[in-house]
C-alpha atoms as a PDB file:
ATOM      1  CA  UNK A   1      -8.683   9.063  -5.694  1.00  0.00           C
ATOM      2  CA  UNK A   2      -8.539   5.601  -6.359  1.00  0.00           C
ATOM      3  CA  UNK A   3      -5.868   3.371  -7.848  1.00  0.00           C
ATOM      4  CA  UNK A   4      -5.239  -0.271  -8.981  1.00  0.00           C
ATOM      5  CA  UNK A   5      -1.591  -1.635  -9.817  1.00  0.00           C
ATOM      6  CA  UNK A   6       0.055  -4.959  -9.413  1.00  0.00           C
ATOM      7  CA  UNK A   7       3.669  -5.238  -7.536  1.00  0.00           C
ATOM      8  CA  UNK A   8       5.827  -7.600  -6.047  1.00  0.00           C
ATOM      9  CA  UNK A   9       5.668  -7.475  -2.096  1.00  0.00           C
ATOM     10  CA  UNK A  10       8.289  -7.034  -0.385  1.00  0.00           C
ATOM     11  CA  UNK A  11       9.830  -7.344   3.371  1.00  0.00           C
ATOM     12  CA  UNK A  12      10.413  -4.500   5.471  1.00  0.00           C
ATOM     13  CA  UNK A  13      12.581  -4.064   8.401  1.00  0.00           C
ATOM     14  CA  UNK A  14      10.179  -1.637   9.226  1.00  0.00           C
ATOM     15  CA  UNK A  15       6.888  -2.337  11.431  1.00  0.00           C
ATOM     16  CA  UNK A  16       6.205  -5.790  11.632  1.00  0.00           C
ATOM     17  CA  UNK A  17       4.088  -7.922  11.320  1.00  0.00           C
ATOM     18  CA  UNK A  18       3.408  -6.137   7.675  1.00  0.00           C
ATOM     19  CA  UNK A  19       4.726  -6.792   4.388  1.00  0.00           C
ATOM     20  CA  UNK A  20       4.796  -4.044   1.700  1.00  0.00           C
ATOM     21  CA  UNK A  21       3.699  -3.594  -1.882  1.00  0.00           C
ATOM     22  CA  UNK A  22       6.137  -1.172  -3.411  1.00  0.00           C
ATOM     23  CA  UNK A  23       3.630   1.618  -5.544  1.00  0.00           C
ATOM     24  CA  UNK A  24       5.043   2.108  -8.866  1.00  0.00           C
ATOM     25  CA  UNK A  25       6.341   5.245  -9.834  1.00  0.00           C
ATOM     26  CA  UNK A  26       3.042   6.423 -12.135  1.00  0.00           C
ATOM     27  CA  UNK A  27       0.924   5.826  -9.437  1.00  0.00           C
ATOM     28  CA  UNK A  28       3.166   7.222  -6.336  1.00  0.00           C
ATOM     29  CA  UNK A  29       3.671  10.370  -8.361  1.00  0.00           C
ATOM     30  CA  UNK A  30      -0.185  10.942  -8.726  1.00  0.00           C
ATOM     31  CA  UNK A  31      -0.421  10.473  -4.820  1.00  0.00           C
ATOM     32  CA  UNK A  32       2.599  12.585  -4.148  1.00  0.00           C
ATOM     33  CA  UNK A  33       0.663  15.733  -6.231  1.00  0.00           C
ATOM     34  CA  UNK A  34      -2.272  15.085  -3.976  1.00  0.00           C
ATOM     35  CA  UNK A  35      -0.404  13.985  -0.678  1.00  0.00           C
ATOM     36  CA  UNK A  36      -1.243  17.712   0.912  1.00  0.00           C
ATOM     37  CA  UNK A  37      -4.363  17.177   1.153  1.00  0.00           C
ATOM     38  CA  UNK A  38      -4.886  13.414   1.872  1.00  0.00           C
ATOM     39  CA  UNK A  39      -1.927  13.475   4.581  1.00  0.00           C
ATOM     40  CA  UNK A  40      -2.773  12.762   8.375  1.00  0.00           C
ATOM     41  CA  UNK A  41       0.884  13.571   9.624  1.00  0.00           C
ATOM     42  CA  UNK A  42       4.501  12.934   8.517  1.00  0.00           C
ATOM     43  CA  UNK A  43       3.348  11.831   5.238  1.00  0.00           C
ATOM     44  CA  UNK A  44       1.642   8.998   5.877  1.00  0.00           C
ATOM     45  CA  UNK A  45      -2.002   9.046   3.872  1.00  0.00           C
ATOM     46  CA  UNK A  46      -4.887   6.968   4.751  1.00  0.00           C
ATOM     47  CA  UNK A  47      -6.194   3.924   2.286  1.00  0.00           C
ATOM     48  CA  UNK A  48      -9.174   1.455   1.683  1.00  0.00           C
ATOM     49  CA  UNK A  49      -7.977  -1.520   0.069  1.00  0.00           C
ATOM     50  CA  UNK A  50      -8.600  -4.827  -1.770  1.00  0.00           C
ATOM     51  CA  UNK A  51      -6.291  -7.920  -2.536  1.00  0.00           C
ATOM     52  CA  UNK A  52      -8.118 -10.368  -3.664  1.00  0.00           C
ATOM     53  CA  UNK A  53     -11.413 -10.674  -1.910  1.00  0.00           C
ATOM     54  CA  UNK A  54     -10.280  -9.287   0.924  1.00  0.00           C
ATOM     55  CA  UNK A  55     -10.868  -5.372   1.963  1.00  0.00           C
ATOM     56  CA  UNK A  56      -8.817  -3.954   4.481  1.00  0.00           C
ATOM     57  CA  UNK A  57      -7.946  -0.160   5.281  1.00  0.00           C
ATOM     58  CA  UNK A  58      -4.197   1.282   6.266  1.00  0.00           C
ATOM     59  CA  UNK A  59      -2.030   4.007   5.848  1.00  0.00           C
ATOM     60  CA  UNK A  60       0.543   4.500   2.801  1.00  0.00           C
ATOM     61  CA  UNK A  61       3.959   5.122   4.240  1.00  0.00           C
ATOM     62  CA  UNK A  62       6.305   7.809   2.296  1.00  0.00           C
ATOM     63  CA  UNK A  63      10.128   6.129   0.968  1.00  0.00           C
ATOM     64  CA  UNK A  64      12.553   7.097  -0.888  1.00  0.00           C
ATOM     65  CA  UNK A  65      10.205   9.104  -3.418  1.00  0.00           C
ATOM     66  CA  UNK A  66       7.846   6.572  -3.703  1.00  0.00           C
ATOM     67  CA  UNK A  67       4.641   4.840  -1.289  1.00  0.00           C
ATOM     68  CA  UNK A  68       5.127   1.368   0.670  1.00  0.00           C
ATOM     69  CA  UNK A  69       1.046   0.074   0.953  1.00  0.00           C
ATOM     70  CA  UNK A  70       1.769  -2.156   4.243  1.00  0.00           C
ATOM     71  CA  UNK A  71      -0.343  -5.670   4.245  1.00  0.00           C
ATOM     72  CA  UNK A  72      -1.389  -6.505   7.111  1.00  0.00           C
ATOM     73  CA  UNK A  73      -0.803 -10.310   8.070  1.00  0.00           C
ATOM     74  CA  UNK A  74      -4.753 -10.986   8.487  1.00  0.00           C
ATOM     75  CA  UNK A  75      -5.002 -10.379   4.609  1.00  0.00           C
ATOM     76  CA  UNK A  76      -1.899 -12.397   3.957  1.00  0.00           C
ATOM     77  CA  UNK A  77      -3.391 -15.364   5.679  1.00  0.00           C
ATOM     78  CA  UNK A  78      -7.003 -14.576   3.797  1.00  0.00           C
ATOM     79  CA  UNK A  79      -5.546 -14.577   0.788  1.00  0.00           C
ATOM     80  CA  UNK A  80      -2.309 -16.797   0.930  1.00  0.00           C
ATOM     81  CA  UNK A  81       0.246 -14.558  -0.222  1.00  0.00           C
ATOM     82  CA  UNK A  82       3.546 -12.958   0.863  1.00  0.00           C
ATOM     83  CA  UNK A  83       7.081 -11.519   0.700  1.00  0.00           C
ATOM     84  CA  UNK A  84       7.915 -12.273  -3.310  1.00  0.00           C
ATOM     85  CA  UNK A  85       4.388 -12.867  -4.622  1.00  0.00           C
ATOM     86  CA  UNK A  86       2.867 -10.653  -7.578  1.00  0.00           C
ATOM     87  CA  UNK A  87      -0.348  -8.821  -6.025  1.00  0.00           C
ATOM     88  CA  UNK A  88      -2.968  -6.812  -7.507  1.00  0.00           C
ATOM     89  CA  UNK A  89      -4.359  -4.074  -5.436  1.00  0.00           C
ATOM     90  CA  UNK A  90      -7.194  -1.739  -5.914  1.00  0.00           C
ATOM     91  CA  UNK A  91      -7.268   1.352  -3.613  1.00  0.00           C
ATOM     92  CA  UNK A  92      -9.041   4.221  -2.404  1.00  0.00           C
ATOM     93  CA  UNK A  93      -6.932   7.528  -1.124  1.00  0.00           C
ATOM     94  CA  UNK A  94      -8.341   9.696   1.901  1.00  0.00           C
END
């Protein structure tokens, strides 16, 4: 499966050194009908990803109905952007 969308990133008390791009709800609800079989453990599902000219592969992490796509801080540096900046992401699930 593979998805593009644009967000705001946001921060995330959660694992640092990552900020997240919040996926909207049209997109996390196609992931969430295919989350069975694209799931590794606790609901966390493997990506491949692109900002910008820079590829980079993590995991999508389950909240509150929706999927957090953590970005690293390697491809915040490549491409100069963070917490509050408008991203466009294109993504590939599994």
């Amino acid at each position: 499966m593979e998805l593009e969308f644009t967000a705001v990133a946001i921060e995330w008390r959660g694992p640092a050194p990552f900020v997240f791009l919040p996926v909207p709800p049209d997109e996390s609800e196609m992931i969430r009908e295919a989350a069975a079989e694209l799931s590794y453990g606790w609901g966390v599902i493997p990506v491949a990803a692109s900002i910008g000219d820079t590829d980079f592969t993590t995991s999508l992490f389950p909240r509150a109905g929706a999927y957090l796509l953590p970005i690293k801080v390697a491809v915040q540096r490549a491409e100069g952007v963070g917490v509050g900046d408008e991203l466009s992401v294109r993504m590939r699930l599994g």
